[in-house]
Protein backbone atom coordinates (compact mmCIF):
# COMPACT_ATOMS: atom_id res chain seq x y z
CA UNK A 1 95.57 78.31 100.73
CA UNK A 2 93.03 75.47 101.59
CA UNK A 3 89.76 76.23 102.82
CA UNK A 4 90.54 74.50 106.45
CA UNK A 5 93.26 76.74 107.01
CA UNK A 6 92.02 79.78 105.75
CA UNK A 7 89.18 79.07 108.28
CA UNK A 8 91.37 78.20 111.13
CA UNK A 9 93.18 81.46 110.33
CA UNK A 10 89.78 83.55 110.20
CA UNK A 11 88.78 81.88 113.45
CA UNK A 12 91.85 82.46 115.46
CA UNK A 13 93.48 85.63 113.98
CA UNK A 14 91.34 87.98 116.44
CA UNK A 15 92.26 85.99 119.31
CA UNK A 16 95.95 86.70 118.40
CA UNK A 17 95.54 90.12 117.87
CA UNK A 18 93.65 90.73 121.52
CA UNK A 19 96.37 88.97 122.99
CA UNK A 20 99.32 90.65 121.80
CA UNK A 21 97.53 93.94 122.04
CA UNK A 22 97.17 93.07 125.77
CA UNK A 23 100.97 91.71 126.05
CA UNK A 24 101.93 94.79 124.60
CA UNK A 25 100.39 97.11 125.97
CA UNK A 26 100.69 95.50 129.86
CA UNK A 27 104.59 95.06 129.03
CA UNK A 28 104.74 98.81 129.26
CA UNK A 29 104.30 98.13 132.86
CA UNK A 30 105.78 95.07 133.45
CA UNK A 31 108.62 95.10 131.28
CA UNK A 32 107.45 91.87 129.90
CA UNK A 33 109.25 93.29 126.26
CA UNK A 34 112.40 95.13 127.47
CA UNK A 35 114.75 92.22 127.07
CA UNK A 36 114.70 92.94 123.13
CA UNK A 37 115.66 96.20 123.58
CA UNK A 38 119.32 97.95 124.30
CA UNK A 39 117.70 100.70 125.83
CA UNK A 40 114.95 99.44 127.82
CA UNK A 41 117.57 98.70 130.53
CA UNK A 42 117.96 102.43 131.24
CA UNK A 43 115.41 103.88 133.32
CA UNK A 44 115.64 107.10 132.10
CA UNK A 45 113.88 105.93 128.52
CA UNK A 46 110.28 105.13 128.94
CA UNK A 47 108.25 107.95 128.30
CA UNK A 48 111.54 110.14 126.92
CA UNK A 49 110.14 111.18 123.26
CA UNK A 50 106.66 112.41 125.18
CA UNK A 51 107.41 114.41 127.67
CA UNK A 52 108.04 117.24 125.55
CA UNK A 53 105.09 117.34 123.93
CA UNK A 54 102.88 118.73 126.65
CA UNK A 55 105.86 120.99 127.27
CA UNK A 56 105.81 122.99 123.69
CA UNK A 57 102.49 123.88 125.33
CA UNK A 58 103.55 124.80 128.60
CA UNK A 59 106.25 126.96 126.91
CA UNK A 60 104.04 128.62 124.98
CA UNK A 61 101.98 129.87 127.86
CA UNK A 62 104.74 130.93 129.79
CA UNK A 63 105.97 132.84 126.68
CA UNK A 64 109.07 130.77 125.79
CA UNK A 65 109.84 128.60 122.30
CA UNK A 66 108.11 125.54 122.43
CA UNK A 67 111.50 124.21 121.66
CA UNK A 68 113.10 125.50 124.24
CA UNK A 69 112.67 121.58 125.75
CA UNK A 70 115.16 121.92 128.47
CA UNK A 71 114.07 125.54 129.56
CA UNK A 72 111.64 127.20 131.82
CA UNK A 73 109.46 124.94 134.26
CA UNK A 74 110.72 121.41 133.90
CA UNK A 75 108.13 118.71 132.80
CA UNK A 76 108.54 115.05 133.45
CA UNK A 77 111.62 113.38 134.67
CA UNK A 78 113.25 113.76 131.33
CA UNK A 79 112.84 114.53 127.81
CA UNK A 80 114.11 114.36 124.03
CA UNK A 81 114.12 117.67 121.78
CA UNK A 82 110.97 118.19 120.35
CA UNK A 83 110.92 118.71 116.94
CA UNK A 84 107.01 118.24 115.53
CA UNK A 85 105.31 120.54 113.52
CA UNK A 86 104.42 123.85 116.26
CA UNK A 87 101.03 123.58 115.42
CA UNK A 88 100.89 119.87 116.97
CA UNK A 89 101.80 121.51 120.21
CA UNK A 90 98.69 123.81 119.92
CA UNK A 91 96.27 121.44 118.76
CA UNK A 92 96.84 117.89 120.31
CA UNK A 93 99.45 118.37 122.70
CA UNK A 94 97.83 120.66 124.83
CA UNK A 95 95.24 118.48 125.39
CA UNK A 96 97.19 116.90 127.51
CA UNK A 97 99.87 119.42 128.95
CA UNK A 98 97.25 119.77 132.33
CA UNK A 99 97.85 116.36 133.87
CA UNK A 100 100.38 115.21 135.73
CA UNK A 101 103.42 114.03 133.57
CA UNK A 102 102.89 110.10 133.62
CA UNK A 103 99.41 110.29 133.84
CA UNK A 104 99.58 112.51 130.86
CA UNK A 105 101.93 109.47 129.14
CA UNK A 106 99.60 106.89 129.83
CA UNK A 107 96.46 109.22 128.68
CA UNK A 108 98.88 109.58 125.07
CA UNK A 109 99.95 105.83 124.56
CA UNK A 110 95.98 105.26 124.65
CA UNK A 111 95.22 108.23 121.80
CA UNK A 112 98.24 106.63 119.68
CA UNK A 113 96.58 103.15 120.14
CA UNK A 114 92.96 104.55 119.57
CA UNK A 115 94.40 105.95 116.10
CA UNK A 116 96.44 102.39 115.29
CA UNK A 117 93.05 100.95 115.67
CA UNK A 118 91.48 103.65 113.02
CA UNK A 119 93.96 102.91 110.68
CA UNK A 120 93.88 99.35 111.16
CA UNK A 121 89.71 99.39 110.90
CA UNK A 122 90.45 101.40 107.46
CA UNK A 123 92.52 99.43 105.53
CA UNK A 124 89.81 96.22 107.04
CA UNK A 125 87.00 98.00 106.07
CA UNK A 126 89.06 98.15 102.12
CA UNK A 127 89.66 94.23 102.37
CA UNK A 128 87.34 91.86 100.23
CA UNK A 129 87.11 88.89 102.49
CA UNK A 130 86.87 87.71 106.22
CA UNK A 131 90.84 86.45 106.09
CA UNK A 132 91.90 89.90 104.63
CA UNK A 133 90.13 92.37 107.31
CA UNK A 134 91.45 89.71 109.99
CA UNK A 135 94.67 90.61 108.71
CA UNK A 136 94.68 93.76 109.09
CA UNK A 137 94.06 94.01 112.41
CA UNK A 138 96.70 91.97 113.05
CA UNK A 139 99.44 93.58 111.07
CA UNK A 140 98.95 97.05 111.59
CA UNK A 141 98.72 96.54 115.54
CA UNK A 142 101.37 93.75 115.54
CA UNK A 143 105.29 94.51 115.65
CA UNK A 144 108.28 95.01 117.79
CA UNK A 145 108.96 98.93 116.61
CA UNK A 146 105.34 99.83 117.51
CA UNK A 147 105.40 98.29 121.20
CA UNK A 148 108.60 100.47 121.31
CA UNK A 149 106.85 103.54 119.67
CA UNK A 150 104.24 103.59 123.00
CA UNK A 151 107.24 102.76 125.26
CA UNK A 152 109.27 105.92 124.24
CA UNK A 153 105.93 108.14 123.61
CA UNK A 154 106.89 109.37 119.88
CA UNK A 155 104.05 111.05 118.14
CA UNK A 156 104.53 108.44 115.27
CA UNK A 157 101.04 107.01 116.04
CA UNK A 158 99.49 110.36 113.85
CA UNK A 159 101.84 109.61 111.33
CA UNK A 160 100.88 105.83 110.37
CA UNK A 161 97.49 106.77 110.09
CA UNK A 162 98.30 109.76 107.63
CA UNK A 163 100.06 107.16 105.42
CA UNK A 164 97.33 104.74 106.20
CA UNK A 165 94.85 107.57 104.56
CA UNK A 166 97.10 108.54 101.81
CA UNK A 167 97.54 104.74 100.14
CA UNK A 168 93.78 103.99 100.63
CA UNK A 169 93.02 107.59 98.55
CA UNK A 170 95.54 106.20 95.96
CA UNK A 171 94.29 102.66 95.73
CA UNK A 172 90.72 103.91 95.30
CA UNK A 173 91.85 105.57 91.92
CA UNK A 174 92.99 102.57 90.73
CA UNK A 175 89.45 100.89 90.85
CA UNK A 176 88.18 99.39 87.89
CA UNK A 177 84.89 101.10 88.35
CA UNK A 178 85.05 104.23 89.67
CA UNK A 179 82.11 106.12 91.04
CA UNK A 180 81.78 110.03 91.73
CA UNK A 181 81.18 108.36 95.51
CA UNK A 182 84.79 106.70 95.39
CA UNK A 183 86.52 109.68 94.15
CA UNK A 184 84.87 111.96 96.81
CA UNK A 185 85.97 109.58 99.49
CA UNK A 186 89.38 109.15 97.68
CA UNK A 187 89.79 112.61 98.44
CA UNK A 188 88.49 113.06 101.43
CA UNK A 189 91.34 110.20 102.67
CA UNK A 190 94.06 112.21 101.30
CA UNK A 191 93.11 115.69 102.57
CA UNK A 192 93.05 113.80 106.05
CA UNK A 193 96.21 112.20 104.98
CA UNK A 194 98.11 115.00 103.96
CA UNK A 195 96.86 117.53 106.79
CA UNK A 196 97.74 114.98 109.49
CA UNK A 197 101.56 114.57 108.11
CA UNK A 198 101.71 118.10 107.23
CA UNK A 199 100.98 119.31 110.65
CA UNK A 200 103.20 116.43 112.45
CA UNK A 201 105.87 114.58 110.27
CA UNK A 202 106.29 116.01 106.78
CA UNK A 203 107.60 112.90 105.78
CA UNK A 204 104.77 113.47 102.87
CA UNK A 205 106.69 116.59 101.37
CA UNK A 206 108.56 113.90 99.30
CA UNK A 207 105.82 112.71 97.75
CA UNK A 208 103.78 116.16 96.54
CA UNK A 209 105.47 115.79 93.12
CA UNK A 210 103.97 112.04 92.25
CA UNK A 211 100.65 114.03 94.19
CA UNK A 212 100.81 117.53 92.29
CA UNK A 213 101.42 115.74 89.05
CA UNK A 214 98.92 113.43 88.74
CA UNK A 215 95.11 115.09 87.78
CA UNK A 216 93.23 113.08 90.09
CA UNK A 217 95.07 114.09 93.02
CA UNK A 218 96.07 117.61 92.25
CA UNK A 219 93.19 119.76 93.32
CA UNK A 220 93.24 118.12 96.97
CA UNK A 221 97.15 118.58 96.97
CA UNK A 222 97.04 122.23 96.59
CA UNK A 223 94.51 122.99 99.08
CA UNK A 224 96.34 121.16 101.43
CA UNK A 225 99.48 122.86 101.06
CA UNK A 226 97.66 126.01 100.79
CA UNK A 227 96.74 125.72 104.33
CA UNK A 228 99.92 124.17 105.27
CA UNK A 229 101.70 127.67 104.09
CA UNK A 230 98.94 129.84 105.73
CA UNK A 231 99.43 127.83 108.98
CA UNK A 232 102.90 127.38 108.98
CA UNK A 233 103.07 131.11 108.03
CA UNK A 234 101.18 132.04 111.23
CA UNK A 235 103.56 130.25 113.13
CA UNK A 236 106.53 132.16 112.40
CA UNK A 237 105.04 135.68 111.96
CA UNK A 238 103.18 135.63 115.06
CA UNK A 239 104.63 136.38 118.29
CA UNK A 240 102.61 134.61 120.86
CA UNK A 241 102.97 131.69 118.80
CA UNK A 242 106.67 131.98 118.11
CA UNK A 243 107.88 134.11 121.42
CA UNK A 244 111.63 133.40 120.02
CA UNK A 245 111.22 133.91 116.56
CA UNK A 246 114.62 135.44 115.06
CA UNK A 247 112.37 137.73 112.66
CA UNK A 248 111.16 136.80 109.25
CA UNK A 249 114.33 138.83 107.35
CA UNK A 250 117.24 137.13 109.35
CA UNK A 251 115.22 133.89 108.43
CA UNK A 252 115.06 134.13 105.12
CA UNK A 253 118.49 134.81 104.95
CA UNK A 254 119.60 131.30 107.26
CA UNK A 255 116.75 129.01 105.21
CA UNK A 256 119.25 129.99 102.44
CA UNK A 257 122.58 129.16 103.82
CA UNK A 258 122.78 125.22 104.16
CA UNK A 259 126.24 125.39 105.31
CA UNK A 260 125.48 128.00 108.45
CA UNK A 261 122.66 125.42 109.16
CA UNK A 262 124.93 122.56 109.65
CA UNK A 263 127.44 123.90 111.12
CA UNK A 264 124.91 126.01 113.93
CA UNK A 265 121.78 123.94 114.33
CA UNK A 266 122.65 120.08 114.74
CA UNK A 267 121.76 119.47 118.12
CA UNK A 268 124.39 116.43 118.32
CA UNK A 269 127.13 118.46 117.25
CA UNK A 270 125.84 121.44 119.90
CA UNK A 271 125.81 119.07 122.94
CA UNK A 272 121.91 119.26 123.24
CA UNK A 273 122.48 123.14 124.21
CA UNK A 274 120.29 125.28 122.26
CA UNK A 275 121.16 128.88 120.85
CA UNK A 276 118.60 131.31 119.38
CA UNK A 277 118.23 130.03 116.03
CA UNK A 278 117.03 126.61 117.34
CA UNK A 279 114.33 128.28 119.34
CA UNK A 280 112.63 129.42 116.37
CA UNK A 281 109.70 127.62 115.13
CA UNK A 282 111.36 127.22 111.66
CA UNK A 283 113.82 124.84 113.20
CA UNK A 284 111.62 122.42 112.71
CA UNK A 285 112.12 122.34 109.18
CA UNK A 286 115.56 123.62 109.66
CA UNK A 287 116.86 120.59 111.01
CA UNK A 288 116.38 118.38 108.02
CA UNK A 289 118.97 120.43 106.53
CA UNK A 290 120.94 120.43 110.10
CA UNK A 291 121.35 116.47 109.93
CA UNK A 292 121.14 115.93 106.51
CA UNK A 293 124.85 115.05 106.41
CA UNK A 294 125.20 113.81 110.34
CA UNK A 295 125.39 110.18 111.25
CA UNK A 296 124.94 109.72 114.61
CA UNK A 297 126.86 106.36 115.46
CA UNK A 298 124.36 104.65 118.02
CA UNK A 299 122.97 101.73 118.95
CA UNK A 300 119.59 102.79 118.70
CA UNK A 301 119.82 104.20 115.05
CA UNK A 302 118.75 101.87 112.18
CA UNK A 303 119.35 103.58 109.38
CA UNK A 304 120.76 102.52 106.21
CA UNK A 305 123.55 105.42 106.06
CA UNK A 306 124.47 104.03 109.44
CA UNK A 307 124.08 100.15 108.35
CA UNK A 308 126.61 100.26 105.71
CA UNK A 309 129.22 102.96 107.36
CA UNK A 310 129.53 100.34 110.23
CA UNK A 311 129.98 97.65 107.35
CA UNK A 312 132.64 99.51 105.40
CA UNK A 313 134.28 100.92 108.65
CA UNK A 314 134.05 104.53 107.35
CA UNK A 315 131.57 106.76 106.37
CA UNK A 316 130.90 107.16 102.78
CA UNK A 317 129.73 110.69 100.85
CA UNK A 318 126.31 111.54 102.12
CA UNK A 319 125.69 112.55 98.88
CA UNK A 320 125.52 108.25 97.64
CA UNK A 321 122.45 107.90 99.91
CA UNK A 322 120.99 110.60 98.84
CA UNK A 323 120.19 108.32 95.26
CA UNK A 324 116.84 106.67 96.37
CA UNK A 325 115.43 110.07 96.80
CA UNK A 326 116.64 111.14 93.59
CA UNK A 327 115.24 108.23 92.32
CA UNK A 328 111.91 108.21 93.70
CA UNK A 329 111.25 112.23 92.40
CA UNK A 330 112.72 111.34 88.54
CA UNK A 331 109.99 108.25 88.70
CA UNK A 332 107.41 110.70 89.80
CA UNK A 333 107.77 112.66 86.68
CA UNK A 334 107.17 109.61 84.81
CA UNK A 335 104.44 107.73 86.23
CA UNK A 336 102.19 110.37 85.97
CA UNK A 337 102.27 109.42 81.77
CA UNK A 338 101.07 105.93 82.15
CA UNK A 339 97.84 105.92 80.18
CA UNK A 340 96.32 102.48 81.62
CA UNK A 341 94.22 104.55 84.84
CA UNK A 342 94.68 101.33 87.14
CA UNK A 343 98.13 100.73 85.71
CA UNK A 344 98.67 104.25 86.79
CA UNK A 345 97.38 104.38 90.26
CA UNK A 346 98.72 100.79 90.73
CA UNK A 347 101.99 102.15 90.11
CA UNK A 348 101.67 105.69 91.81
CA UNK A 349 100.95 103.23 94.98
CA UNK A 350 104.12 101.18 95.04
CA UNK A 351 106.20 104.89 94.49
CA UNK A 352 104.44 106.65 97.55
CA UNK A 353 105.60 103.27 99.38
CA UNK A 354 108.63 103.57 97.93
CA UNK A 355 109.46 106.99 98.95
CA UNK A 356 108.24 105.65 102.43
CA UNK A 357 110.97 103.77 102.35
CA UNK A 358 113.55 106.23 101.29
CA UNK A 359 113.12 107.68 105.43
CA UNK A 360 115.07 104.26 106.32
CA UNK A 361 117.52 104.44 103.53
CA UNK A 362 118.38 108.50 102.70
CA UNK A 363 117.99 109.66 106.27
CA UNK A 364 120.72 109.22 108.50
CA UNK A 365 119.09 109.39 112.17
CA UNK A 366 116.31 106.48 112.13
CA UNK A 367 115.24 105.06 115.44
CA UNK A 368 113.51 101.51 115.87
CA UNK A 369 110.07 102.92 116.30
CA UNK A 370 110.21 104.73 113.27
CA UNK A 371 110.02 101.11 111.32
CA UNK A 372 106.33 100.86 112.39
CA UNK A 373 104.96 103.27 109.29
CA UNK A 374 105.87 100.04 107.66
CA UNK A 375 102.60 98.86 108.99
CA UNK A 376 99.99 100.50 106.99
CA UNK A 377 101.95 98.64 103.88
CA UNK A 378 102.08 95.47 105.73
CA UNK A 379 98.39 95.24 106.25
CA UNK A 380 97.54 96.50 102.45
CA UNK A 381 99.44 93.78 100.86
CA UNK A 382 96.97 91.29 101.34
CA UNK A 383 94.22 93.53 100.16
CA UNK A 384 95.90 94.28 97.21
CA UNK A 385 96.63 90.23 96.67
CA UNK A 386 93.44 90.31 96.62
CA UNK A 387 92.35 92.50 94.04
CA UNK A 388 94.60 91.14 91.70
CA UNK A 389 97.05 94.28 91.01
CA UNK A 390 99.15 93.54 88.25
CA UNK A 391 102.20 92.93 91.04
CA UNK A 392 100.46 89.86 92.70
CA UNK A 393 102.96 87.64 92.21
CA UNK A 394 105.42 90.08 93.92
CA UNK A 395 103.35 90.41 96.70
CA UNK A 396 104.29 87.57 98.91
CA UNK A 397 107.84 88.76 98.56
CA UNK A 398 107.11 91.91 99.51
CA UNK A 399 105.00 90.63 102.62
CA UNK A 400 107.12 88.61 104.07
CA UNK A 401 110.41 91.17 103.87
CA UNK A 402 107.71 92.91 105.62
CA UNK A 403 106.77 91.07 107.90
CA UNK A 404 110.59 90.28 108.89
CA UNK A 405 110.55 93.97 110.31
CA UNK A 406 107.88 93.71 112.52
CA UNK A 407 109.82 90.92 114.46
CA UNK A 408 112.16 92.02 117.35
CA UNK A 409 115.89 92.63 116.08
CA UNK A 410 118.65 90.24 117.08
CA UNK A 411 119.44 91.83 120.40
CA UNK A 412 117.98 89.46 122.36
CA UNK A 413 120.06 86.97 121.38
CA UNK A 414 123.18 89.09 121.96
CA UNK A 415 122.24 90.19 125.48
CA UNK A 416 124.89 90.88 127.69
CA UNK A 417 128.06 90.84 125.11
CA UNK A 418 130.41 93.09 124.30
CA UNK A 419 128.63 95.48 121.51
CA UNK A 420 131.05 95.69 118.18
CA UNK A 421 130.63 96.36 114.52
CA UNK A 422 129.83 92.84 113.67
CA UNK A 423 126.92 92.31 116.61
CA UNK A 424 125.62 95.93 115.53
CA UNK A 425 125.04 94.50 112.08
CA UNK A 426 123.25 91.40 113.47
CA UNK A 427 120.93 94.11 115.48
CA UNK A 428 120.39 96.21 112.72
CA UNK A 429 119.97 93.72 109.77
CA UNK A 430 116.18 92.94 110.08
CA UNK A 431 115.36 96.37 110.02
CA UNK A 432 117.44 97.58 106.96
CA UNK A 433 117.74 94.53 104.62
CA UNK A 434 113.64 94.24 104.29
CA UNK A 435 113.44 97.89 103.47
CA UNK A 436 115.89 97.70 100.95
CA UNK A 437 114.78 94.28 99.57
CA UNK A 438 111.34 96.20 99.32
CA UNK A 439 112.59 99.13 97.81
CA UNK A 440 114.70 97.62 95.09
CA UNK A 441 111.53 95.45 94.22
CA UNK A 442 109.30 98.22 94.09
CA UNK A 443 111.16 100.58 91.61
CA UNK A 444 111.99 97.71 89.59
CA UNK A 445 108.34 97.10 89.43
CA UNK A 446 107.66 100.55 88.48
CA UNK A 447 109.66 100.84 85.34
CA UNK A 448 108.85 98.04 84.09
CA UNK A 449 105.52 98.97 84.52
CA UNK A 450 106.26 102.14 82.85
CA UNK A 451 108.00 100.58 79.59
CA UNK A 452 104.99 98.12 79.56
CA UNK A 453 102.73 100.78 79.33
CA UNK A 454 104.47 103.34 77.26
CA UNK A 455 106.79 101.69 74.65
């Protein structure tokens, strides 16, 4: 890059990023975004993933589940099952559960945007020049899915920034010199990491074998998930925190049965009504199991189940997109033997991204806003251009397919016609293709890395 553009860039890039921080943010008033999305023509969607947050709360003091969305005192205008962690309702969601239901929206969107600007001020703080922490800014507050994540009020916010943690603790292992400073800061990042996804979205459960596996990280992984079970434990054995629990020996005896939990606790295939076993506080792990094997045929879903059933005109065995996972867990068994200790960490960063990615491609039910935990691996990639990691010239590649997600999908070009198969491909295909151009260049990179290293 020449030195008058790289200066242009570092001149201009905050000016870019205030501005679309203030479209964005003003469009959830004005509407100045909705043309790009199907849904944002219903009126009954702003706000629908966060109204139910305050109301696990609410529940809870009126001694109901705090899943028990649609029951009791209503809350807001409208809602979407909750399904976070229980101890999210305690903890941050009753923080706001006292103010009036839009007021208590607009008091959220600004927490989720105060932690997007954390995370973003992290990975800048990591960057090694004035064009790199610009960058960041940019790309981890920039991008169509994460307007959309403050328009519908998903706790996803909480989320990027536990990734965000969790690739800056791995990255700091892989630094050539490594101080007893680094490492306690390392660790520090992925206790906060871990804790934070534990205790919303345990999209991080996938990656505790890479985590328990590897020395560096081991110590902090335990104690996390030590106080994960203890937590988690409380939360089922305690009856003012679980008012509907089903009792610990009838749940052992469902967590077992995969096909009873399929069959009883998809909330798709029960017509949003909700019978006991969904009012436990288990069923928030439960319902992984529930829709493991559901695709729900929407608009709105962008997942790569989805993607390629609409392609082929019929659904194929769940089982075949269950391979990425599969995947991901055999290469954490192996990339723990790399002796090189960057080579290693290098490597153990592209898999945790990796099985980011397998969300998108294993899991059937992915909505748009879901795409923007592809932001913390945005804004890394120029950081890690940067420092030279042994995938640099991969890296541009991987940026732009990257960058190709946080644009708005085709919609807007298809407003107003008849939705078919072919025009929910178009809609869909900047969200899937990336991830899976990503992913297939990731794991590539990783065994070769591996065979390098260990023939």
């Amino acid at each position: 890059m020449n030195t008058k553009l790289k200066n242009t860039l570092v001149l201009y890039l905050p000016v870019i990023t205030i501005v679309w921080c203030i479209i964005m943010l003003a469009s959830l008033k004005t509407g100045w975004l909705n043309a790009f999305f199907y849904d944002a023509a219903n009126l009954q969607v702003q706000g629908i993933d966060y109204f139910a947050l305050p109301k696990t709360f609410l529940n809870l003091k009126a001694g109901i589940s705090m899943f028990d969305t649609w029951g009791g005192v209503p809350y807001g205008p409208y809602a979407t099952w909750y399904l976070g962690h229980p101890a999210f309702g305690v903890l941050v969601c009753s923080w706001f559960a006292f103010f009036a239901p839009w007021t208590s929206y607009w008091l959220f969107v600004g927490f989720s945007f105060l932690l997007m600007l954390f995370a973003a001020w992290l990975v800048a703080e990591r960057a090694a020049s004035f064009l790199s922490k610009r960058l960041a800014w940019l790309l981890m507050l920039f991008g169509f899915p994460t307007f959309w994540m403050f328009y519908v009020g998903n706790m996803h916010a909480p989320l990027i920034l536990a990734l965000t943690f969790i690739f800056l603790a791995i990255d700091t292992f892989s630094f050539t010199e490594l101080t007893v400073t680094n490492i306690q800061q390392a660790n520090r990042y992925l206790m906060a990491g871990l804790l934070i996804s534990f205790f919303t979205k345990p999209i991080v459960l996938l990656m505790l074998p890479l985590l328990l596996l590897l020395k560096q990280t081991q110590k902090t992984t335990l104690v996390c998930l030590g106080i994960y079970a203890v937590v988690s434990f409380l939360f089922i054995v305690v009856p003012v925190l679980n008012p509907e629990g089903i009792g610990l020996e009838k749940l052992l005896k469902v967590a077992t049965d995969f096909g009873f939990i399929k069959n009883n606790m998809n909330i798709y295939q029960n017509h949003f009504v909700l019978n006991a076993y969904m009012k436990d506080n288990s069923i928030h792990w439960l319902n992984l199991i529930a829709q493991s094997d559901y695709r729900l045929m929407h608009v709105d879903v962008f997942s790569f189940p989805v993607f390629i059933d609409t392609l082929l005109g019929y659904p194929l065995n769940a089982a075949w997109y269950k391979l990425p996972i599969y995947l991901t867990i055999l290469l954490s068994f192996l990339v723990p033997f790399i002796s090189n200790r960057q080579m290693k960490f290098q490597t153990a960063l592209l898999l945790l991204m990796a099985i980011t990615f397998t969300f998108f491609l294993s899991y059937n039910t992915v909505w748009e806003y879901q795409y923007a935990s592809v932001a913390p691996v945005l804004a890394l990639f120029p950081v890690l251009y940067e420092r030279n990691v042994f995938y640099k010239k991969w890296i541009p590649l991987l940026f732009v397919s990257a960058v190709i997600i946080d644009l708005p999908n085709l919609y807007f070009l298809l407003h107003g016609k008849l939705i078919t198969n072919n025009l929910l491909l178009l809609i869909r295909f900047n969200r899937v293709i990336p991830v899976v151009v990503m992913f297939i260049v990731m794991i590539s990179l990783i065994i070769q890395s591996f065979f390098k290293k260990n023939k």
